[in-house]
C-alpha atoms as a PDB file:
ATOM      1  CA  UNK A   1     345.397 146.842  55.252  1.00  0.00           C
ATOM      2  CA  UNK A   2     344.563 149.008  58.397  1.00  0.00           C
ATOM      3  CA  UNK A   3     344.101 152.424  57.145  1.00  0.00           C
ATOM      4  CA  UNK A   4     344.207 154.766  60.283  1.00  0.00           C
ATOM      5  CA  UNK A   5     342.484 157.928  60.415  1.00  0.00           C
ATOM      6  CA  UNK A   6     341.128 159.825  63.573  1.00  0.00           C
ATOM      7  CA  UNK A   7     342.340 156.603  66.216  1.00  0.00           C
ATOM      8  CA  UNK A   8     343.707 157.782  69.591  1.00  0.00           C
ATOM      9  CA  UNK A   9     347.919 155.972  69.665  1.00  0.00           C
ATOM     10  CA  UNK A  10     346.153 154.223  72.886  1.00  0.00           C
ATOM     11  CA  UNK A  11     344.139 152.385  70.478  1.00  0.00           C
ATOM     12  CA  UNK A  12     346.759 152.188  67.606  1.00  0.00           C
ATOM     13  CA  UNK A  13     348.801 150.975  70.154  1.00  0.00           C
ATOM     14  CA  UNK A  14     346.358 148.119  71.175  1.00  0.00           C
ATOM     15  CA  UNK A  15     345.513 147.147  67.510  1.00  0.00           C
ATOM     16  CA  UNK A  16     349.082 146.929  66.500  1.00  0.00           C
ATOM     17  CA  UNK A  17     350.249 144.810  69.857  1.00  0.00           C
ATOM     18  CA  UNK A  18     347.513 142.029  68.595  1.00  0.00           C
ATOM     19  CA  UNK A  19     348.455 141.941  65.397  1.00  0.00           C
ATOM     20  CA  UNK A  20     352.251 141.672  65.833  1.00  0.00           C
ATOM     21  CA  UNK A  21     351.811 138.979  68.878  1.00  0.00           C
ATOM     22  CA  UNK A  22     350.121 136.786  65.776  1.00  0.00           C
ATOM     23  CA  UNK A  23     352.643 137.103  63.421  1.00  0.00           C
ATOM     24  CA  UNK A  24     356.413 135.107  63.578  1.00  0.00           C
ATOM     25  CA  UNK A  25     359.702 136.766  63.838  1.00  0.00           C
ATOM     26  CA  UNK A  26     360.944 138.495  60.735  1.00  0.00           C
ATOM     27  CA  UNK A  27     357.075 138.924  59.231  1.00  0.00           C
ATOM     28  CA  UNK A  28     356.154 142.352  58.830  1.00  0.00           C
ATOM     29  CA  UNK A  29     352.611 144.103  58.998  1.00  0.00           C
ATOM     30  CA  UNK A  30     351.587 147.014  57.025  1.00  0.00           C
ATOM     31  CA  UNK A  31     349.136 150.313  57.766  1.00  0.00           C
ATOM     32  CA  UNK A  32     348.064 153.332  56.645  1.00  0.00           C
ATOM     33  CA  UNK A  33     348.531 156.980  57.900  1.00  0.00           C
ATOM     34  CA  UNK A  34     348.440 160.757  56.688  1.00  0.00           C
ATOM     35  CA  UNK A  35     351.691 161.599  55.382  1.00  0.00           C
ATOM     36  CA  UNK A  36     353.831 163.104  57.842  1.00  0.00           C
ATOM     37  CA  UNK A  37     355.512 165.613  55.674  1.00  0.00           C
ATOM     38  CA  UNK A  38     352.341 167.492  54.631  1.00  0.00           C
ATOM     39  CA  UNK A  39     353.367 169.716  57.844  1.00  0.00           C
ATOM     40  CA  UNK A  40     355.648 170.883  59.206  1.00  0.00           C
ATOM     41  CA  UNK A  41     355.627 172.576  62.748  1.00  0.00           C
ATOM     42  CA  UNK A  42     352.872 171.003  64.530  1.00  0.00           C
ATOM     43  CA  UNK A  43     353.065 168.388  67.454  1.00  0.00           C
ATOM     44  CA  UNK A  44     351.847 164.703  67.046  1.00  0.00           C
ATOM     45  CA  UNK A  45     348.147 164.715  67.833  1.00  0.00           C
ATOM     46  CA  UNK A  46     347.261 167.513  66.058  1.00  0.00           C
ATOM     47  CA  UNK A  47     343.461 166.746  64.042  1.00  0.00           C
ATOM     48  CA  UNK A  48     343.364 167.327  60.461  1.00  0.00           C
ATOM     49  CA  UNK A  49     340.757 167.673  57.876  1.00  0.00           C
ATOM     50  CA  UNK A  50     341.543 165.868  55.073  1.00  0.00           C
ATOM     51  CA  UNK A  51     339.043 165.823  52.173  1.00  0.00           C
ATOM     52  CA  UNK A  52     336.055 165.671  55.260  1.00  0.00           C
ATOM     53  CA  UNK A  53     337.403 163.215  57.018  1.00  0.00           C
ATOM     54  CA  UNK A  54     338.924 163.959  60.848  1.00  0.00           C
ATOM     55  CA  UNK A  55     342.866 162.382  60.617  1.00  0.00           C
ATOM     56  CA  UNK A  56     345.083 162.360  63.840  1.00  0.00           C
ATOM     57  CA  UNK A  57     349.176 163.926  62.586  1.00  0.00           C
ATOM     58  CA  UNK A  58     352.181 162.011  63.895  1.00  0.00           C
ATOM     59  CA  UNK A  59     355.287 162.758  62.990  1.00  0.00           C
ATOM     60  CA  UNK A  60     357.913 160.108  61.486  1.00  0.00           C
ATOM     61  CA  UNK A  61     359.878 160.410  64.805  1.00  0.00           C
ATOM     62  CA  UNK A  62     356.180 158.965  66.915  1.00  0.00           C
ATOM     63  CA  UNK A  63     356.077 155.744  64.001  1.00  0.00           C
ATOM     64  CA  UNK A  64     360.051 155.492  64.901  1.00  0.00           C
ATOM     65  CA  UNK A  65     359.549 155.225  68.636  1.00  0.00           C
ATOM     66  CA  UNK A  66     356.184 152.712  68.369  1.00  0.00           C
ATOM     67  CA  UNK A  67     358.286 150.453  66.572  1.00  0.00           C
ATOM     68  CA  UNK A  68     360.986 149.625  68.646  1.00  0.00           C
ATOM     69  CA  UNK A  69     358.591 149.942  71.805  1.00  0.00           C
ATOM     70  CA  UNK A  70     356.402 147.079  69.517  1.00  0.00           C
ATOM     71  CA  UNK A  71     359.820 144.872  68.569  1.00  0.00           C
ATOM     72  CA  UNK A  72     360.025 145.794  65.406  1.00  0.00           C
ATOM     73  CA  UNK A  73     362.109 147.165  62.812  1.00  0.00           C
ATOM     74  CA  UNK A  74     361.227 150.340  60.474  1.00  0.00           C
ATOM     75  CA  UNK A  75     361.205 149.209  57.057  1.00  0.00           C
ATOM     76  CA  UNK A  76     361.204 152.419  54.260  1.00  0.00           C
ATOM     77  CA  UNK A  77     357.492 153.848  54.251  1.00  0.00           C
ATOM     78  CA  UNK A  78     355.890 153.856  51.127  1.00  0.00           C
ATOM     79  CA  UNK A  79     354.238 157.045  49.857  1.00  0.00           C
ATOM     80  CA  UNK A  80     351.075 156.982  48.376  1.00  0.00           C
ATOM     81  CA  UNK A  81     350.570 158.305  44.696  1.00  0.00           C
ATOM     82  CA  UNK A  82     348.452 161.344  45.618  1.00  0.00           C
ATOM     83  CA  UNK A  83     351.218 161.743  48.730  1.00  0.00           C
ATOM     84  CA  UNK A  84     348.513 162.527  50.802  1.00  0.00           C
ATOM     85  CA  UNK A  85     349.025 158.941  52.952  1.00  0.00           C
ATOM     86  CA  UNK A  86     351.802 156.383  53.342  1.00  0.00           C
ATOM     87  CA  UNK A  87     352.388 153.102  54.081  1.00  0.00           C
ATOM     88  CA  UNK A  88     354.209 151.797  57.062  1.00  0.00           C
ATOM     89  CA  UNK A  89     355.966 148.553  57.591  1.00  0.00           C
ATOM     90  CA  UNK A  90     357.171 147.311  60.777  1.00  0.00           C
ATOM     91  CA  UNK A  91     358.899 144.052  60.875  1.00  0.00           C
ATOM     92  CA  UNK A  92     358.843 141.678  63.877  1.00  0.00           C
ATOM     93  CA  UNK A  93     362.358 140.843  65.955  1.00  0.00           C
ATOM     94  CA  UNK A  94     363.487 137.821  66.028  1.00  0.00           C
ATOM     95  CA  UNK A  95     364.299 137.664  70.120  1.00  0.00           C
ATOM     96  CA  UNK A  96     366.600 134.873  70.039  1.00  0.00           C
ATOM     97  CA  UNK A  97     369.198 137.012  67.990  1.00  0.00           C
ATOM     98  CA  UNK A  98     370.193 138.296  70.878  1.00  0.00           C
ATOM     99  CA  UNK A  99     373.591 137.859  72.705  1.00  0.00           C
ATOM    100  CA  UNK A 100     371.678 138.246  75.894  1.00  0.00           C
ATOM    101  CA  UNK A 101     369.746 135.028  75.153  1.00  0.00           C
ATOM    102  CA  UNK A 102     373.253 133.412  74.209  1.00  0.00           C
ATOM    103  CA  UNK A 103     374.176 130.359  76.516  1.00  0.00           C
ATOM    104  CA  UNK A 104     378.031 130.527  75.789  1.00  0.00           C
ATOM    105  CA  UNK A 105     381.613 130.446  77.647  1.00  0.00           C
ATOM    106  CA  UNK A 106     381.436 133.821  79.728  1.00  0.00           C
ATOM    107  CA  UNK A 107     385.115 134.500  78.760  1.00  0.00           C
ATOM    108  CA  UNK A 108     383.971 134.443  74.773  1.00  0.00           C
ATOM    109  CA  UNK A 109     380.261 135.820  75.450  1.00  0.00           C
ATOM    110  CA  UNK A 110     381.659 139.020  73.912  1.00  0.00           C
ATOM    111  CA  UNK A 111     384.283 137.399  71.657  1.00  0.00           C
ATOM    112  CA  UNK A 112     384.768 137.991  68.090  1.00  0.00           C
ATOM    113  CA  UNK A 113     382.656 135.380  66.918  1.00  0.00           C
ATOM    114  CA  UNK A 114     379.837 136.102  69.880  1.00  0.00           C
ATOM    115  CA  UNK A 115     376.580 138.067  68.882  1.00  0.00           C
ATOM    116  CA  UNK A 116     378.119 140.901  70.841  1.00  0.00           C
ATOM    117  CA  UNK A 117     381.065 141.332  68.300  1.00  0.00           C
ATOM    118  CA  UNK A 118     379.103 142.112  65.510  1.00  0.00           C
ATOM    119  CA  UNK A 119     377.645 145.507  67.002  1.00  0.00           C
ATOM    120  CA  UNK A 120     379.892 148.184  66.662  1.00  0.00           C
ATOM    121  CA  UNK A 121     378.216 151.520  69.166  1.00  0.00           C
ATOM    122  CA  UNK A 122     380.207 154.394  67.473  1.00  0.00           C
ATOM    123  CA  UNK A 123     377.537 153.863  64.428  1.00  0.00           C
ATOM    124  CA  UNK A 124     374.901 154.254  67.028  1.00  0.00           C
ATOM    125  CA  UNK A 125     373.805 158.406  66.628  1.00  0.00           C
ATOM    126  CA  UNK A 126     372.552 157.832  70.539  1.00  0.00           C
ATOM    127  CA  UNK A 127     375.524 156.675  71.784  1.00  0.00           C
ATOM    128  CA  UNK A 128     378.452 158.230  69.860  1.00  0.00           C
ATOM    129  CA  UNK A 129     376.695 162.048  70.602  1.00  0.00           C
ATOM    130  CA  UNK A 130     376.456 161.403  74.534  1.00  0.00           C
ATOM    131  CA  UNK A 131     380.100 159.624  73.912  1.00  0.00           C
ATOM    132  CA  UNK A 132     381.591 162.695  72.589  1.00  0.00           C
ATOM    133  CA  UNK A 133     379.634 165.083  75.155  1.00  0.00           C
ATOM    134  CA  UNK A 134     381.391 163.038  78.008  1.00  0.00           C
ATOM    135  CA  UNK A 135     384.828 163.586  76.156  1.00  0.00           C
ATOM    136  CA  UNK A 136     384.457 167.169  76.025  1.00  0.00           C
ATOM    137  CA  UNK A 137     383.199 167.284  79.596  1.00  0.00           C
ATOM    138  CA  UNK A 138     386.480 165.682  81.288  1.00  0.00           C
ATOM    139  CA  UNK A 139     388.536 168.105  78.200  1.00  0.00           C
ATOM    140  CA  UNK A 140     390.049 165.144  76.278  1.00  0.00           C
ATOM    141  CA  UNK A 141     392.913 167.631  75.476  1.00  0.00           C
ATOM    142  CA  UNK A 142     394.018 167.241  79.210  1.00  0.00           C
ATOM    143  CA  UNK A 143     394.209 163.622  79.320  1.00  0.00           C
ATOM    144  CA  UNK A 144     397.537 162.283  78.634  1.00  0.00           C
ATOM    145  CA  UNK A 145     397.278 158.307  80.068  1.00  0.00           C
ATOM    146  CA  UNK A 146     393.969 156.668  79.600  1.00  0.00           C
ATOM    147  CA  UNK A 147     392.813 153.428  80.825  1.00  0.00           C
ATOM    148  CA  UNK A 148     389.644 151.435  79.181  1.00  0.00           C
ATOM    149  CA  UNK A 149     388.183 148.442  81.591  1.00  0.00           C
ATOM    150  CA  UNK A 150     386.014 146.286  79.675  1.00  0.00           C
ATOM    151  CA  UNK A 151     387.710 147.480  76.005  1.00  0.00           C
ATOM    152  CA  UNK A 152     386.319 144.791  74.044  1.00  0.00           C
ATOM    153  CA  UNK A 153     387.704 145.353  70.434  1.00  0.00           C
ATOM    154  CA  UNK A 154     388.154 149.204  71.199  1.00  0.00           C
ATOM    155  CA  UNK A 155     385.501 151.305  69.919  1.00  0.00           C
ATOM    156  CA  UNK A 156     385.950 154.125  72.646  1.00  0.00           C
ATOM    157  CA  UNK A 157     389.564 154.390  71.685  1.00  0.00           C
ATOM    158  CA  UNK A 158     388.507 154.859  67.662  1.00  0.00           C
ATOM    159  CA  UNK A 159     385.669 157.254  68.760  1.00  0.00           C
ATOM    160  CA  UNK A 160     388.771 159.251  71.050  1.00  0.00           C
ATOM    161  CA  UNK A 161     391.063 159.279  67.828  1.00  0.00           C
ATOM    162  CA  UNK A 162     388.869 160.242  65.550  1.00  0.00           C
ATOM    163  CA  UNK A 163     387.593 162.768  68.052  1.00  0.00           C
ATOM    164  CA  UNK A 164     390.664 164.305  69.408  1.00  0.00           C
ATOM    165  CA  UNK A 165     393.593 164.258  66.431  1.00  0.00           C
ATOM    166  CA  UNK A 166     396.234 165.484  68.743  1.00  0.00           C
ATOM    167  CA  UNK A 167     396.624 161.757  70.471  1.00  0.00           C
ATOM    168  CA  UNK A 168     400.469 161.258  69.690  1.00  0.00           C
ATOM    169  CA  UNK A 169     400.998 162.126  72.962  1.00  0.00           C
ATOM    170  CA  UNK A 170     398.317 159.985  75.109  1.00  0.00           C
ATOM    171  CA  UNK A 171     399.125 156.507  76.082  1.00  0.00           C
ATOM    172  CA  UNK A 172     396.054 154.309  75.763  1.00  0.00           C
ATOM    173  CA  UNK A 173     395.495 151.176  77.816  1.00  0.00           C
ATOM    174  CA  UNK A 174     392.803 148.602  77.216  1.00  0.00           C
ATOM    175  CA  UNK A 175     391.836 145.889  79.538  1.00  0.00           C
ATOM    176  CA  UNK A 176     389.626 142.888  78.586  1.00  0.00           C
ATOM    177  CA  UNK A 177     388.605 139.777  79.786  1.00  0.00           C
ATOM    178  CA  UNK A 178     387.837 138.303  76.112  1.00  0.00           C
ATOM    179  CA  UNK A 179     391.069 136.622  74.707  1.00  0.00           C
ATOM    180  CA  UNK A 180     389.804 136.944  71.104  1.00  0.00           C
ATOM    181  CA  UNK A 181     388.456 140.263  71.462  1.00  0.00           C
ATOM    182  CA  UNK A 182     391.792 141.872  72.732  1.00  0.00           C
ATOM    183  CA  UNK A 183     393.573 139.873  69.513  1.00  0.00           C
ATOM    184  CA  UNK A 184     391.376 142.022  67.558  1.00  0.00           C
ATOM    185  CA  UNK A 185     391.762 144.992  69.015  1.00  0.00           C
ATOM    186  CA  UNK A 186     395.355 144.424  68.999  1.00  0.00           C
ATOM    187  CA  UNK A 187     395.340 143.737  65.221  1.00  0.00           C
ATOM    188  CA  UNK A 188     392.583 147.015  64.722  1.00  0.00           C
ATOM    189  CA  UNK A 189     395.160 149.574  66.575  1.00  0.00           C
ATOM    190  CA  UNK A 190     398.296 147.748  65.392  1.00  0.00           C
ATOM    191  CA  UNK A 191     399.925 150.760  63.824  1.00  0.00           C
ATOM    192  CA  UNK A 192     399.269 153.010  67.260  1.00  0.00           C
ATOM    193  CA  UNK A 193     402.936 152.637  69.208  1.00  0.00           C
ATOM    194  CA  UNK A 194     400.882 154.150  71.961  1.00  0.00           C
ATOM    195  CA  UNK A 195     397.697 151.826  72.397  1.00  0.00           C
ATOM    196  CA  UNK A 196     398.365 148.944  74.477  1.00  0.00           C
ATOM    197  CA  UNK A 197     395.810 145.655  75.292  1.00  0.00           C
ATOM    198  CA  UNK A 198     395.667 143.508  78.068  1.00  0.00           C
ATOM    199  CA  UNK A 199     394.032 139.626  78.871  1.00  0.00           C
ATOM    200  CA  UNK A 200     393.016 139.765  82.446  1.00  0.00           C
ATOM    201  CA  UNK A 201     390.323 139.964  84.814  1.00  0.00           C
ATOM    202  CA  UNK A 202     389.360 143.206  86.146  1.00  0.00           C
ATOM    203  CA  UNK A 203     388.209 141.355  89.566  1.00  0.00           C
ATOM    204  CA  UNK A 204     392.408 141.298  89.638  1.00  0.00           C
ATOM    205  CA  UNK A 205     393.305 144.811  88.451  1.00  0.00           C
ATOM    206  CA  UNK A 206     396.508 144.744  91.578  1.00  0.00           C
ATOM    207  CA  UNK A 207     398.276 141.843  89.765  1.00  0.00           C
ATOM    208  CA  UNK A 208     398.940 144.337  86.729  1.00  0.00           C
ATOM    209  CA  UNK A 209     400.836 146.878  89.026  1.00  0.00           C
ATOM    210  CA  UNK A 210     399.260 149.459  87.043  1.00  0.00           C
ATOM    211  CA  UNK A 211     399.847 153.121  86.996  1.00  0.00           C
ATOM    212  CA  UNK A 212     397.346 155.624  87.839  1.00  0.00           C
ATOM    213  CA  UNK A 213     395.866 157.290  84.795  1.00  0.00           C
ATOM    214  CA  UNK A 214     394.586 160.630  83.879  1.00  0.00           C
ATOM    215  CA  UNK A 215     391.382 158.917  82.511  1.00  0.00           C
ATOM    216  CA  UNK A 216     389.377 155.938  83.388  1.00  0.00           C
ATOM    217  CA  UNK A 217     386.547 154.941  81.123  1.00  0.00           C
ATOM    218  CA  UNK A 218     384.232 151.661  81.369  1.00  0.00           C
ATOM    219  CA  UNK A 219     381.074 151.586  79.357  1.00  0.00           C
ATOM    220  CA  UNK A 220     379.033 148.829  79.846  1.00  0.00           C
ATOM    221  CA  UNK A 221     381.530 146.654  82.524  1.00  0.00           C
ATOM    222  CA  UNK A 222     381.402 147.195  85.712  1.00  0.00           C
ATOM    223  CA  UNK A 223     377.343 146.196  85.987  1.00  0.00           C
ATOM    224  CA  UNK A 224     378.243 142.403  85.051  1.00  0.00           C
ATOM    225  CA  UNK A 225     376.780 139.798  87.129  1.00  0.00           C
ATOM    226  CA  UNK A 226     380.460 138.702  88.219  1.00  0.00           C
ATOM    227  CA  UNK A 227     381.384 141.875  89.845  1.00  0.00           C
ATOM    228  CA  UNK A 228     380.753 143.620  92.790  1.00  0.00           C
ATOM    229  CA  UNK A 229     379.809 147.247  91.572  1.00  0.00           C
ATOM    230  CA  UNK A 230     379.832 149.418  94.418  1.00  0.00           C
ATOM    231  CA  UNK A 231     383.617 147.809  95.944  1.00  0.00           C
ATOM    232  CA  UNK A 232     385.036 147.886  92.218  1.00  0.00           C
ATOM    233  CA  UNK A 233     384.495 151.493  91.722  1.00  0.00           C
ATOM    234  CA  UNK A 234     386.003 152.610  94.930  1.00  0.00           C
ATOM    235  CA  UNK A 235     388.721 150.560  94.070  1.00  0.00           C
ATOM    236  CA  UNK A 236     389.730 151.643  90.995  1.00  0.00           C
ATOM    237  CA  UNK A 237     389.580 155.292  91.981  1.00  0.00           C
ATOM    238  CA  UNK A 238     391.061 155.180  95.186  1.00  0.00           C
ATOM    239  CA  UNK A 239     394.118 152.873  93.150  1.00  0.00           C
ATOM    240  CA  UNK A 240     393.920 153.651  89.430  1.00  0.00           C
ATOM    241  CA  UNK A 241     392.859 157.126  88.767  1.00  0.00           C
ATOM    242  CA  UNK A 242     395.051 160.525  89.470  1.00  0.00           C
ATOM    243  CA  UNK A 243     393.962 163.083  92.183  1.00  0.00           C
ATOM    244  CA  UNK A 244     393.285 165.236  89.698  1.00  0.00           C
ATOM    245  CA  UNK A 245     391.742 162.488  86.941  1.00  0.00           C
ATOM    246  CA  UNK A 246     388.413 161.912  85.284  1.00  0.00           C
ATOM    247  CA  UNK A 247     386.382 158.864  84.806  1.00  0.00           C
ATOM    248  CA  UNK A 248     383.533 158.257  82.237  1.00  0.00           C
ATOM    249  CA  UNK A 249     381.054 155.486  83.284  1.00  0.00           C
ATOM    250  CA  UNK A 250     378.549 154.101  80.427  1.00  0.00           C
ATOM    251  CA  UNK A 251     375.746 152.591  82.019  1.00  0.00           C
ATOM    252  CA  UNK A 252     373.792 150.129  79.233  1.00  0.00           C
ATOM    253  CA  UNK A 253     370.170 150.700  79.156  1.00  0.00           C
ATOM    254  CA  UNK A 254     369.342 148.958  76.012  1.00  0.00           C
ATOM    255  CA  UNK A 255     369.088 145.791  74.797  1.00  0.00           C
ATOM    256  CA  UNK A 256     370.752 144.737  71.680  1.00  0.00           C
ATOM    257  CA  UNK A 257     368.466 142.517  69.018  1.00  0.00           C
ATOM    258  CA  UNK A 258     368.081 140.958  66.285  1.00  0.00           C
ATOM    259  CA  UNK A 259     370.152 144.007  64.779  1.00  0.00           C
ATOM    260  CA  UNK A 260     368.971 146.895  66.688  1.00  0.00           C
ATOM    261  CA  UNK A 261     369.652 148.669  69.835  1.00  0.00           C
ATOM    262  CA  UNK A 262     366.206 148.214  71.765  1.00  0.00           C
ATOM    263  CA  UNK A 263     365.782 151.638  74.554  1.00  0.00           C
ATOM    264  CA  UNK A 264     365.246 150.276  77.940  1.00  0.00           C
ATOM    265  CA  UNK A 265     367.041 148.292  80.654  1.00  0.00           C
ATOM    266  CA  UNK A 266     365.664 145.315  81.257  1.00  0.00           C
ATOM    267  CA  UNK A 267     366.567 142.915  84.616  1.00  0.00           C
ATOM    268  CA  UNK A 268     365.649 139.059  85.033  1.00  0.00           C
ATOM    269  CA  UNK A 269     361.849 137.743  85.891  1.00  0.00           C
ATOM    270  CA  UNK A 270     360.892 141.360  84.377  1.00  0.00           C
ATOM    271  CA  UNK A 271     358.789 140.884  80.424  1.00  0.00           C
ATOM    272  CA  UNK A 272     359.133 144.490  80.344  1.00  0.00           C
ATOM    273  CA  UNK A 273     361.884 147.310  81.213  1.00  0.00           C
ATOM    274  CA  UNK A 274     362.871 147.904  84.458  1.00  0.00           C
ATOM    275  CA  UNK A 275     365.305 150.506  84.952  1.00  0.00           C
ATOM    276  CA  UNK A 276     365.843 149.983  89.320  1.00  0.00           C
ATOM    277  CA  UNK A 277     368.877 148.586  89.405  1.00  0.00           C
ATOM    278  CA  UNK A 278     370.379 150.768  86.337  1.00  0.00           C
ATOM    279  CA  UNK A 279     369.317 154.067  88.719  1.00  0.00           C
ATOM    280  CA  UNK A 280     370.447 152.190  92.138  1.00  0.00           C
ATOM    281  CA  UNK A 281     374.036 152.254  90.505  1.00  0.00           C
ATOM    282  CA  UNK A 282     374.114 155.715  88.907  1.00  0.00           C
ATOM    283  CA  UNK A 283     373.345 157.012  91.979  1.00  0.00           C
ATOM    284  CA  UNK A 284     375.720 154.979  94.431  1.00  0.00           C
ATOM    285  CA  UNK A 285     378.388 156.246  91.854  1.00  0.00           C
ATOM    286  CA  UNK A 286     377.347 159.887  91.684  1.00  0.00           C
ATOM    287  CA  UNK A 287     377.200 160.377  95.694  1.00  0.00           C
ATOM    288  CA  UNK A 288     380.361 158.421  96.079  1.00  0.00           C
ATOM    289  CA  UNK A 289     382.073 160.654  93.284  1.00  0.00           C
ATOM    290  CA  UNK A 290     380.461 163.597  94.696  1.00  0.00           C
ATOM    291  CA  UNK A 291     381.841 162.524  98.638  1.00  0.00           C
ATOM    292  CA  UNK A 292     385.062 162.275  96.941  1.00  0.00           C
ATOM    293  CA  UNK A 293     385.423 166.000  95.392  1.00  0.00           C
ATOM    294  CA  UNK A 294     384.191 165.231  91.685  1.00  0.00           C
ATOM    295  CA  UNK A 295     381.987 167.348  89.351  1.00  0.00           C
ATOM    296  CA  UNK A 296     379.511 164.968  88.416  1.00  0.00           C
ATOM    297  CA  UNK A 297     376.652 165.109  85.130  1.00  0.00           C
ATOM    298  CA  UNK A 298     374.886 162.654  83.978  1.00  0.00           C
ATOM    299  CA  UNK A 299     373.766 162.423  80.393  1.00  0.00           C
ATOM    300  CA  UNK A 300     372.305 159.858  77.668  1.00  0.00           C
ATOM    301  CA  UNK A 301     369.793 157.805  76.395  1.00  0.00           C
ATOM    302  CA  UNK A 302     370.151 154.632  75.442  1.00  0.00           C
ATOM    303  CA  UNK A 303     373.294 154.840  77.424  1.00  0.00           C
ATOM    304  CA  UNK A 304     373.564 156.595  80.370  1.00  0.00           C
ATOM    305  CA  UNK A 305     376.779 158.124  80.997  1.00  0.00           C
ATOM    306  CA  UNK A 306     378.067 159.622  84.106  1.00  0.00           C
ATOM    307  CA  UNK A 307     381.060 162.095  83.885  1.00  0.00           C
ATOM    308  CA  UNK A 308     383.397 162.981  86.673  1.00  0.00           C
ATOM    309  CA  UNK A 309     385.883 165.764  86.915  1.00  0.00           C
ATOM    310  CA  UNK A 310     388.244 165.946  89.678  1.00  0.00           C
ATOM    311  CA  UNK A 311     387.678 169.388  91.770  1.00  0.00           C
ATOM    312  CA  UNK A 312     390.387 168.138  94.773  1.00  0.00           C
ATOM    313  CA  UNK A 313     393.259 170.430  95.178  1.00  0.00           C
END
């Protein structure tokens, strides 16, 4: 076992890139560091003398991050029985869990049975905490019609009830291309007289002859390879939101595998993440928002959501 003591994470970085790229999918490799709870209130990198020999400190949080940048999940560290050192595991991804990598019907590609299906965001701590700071910065408790494009089974509307307990009064729309995913989100929301779910294509959002709402939300739709970003958005604002509305965009930039939700955006003919095209649309949508007399901030992590208030009179 690697036992690592005064290394530079340059190094560590290099040693443990070698040694996963030898191992299969689902193997796991093990190491040895100083204890990260033997201080408190120091910053990774700090050198420590520990019975005359030189250690580097990194907190759990540095371990966390090299996993996931490495692939691999963090198994439960083992503490050694003088607690002075513990063991880490990392375990390797398997890439082809992946929806991405999934070569299926593009109406079920997020259907209940699809990769996709299984993930459920609001358990995600980096995405439900930027979720709820976009709620309270269009004041939830103002919106009275909402309108979800791209609902999938409905986790935004769960994450709004659970958030905002005075709902009796909002009327909730959800729009999906997905036939099985709307049947579940019908079934999941069946006792909510004021949630309604749509089959259609968003490309065809006129044949509806929907109303305008006070809110518009679309996490993680409007970048697919089938529509046409930029036109879409002025669309639906110019035709689907209030003057005085608010729209929440989530804009993925994470890849979902093998069980966990990997940080980066990552684009075709690119083996590592390339955040461009994530940026090129944020932008487009924050100047056009702007032009149009929003209040725009944009928050997030493995998400990035943009927020837009309405400031037209």
């Amino acid at each position: 076992m690697i036992h690592f003591t005064s290394q530079t994470m340059q190094e560590i970085l290099d040693i443990l890139s070698n040694k996963i790229s030898s191992i299969q999918p689902k193997e796991t490799i093990e190491f040895q560091v100083i204890n990260p709870d033997l201080y408190t209130s120091i910053y990774s990198g700090k050198k420590i003398n520990l019975n005359d020999t030189i250690y580097t400190y990194r907190t759990y949080k540095a371990w966390f991050e090299l996993a996931q940048l490495l692939k691999c999940s963090f198994l439960t560290p083992i503490i050694s029985q003088n607690s002075n050192f513990i063991t880490l595991k990392y375990k390797k991804l398997n890439p082809d869990l992946s929806f991405h990598n999934k070569i299926t019907q593009a109406e079920e590609k997020y259907g209940s049975n699809s990769i996709f299906g299984q993930i459920n965001k609001n358990e995600e701590p980096s995405f439900i905490y930027y979720y709820q700071q976009a709620l309270k910065n269009i004041t939830i408790s103002k919106r009275k019609s909402i309108l979800n494009l791209g609902v999938n089974n409905g986790d935004e509307f769960e994450a709004i009830l659970n958030f905002y307990k005075n709902n009796d009064d909002i009327t909730f729309t959800g729009i999906d291309y997905c036939k099985s995913a709307i049947k579940d989100a019908k079934q999941k929301f069946k006792k909510f007289k004021n949630i309604n779910f749509y089959q259609h294509d968003i490309n065809y959002l006129e044949t509806l002859e929907l109303k305008k709402y006070d809110l518009i939300i679309t996490i993680g739709t409007l970048q697919s390879s089938n529509l046409e970003f930029n036109k879409l958005l002025m669309s639906i604002v110019q035709n689907q939101l209030k003057k005085d509305g608010a729209i929440i965009l989530g804009f993925p930039n994470c890849r979902w595998i093998d069980g966990e939700m990997i940080y980066g955006a990552k684009v075709k003919n690119y083996p590592f993440s390339e955040m461009g095209l994530l940026y090129k649309d944020v932008m487009f949508a924050k100047k056009y928002l702007q032009q149009k007399k929003f209040r725009v901030t944009i928050t997030g992590k493995e998400y990035i959501f943009l927020t837009a208030t309405s400031i037209r009179k």
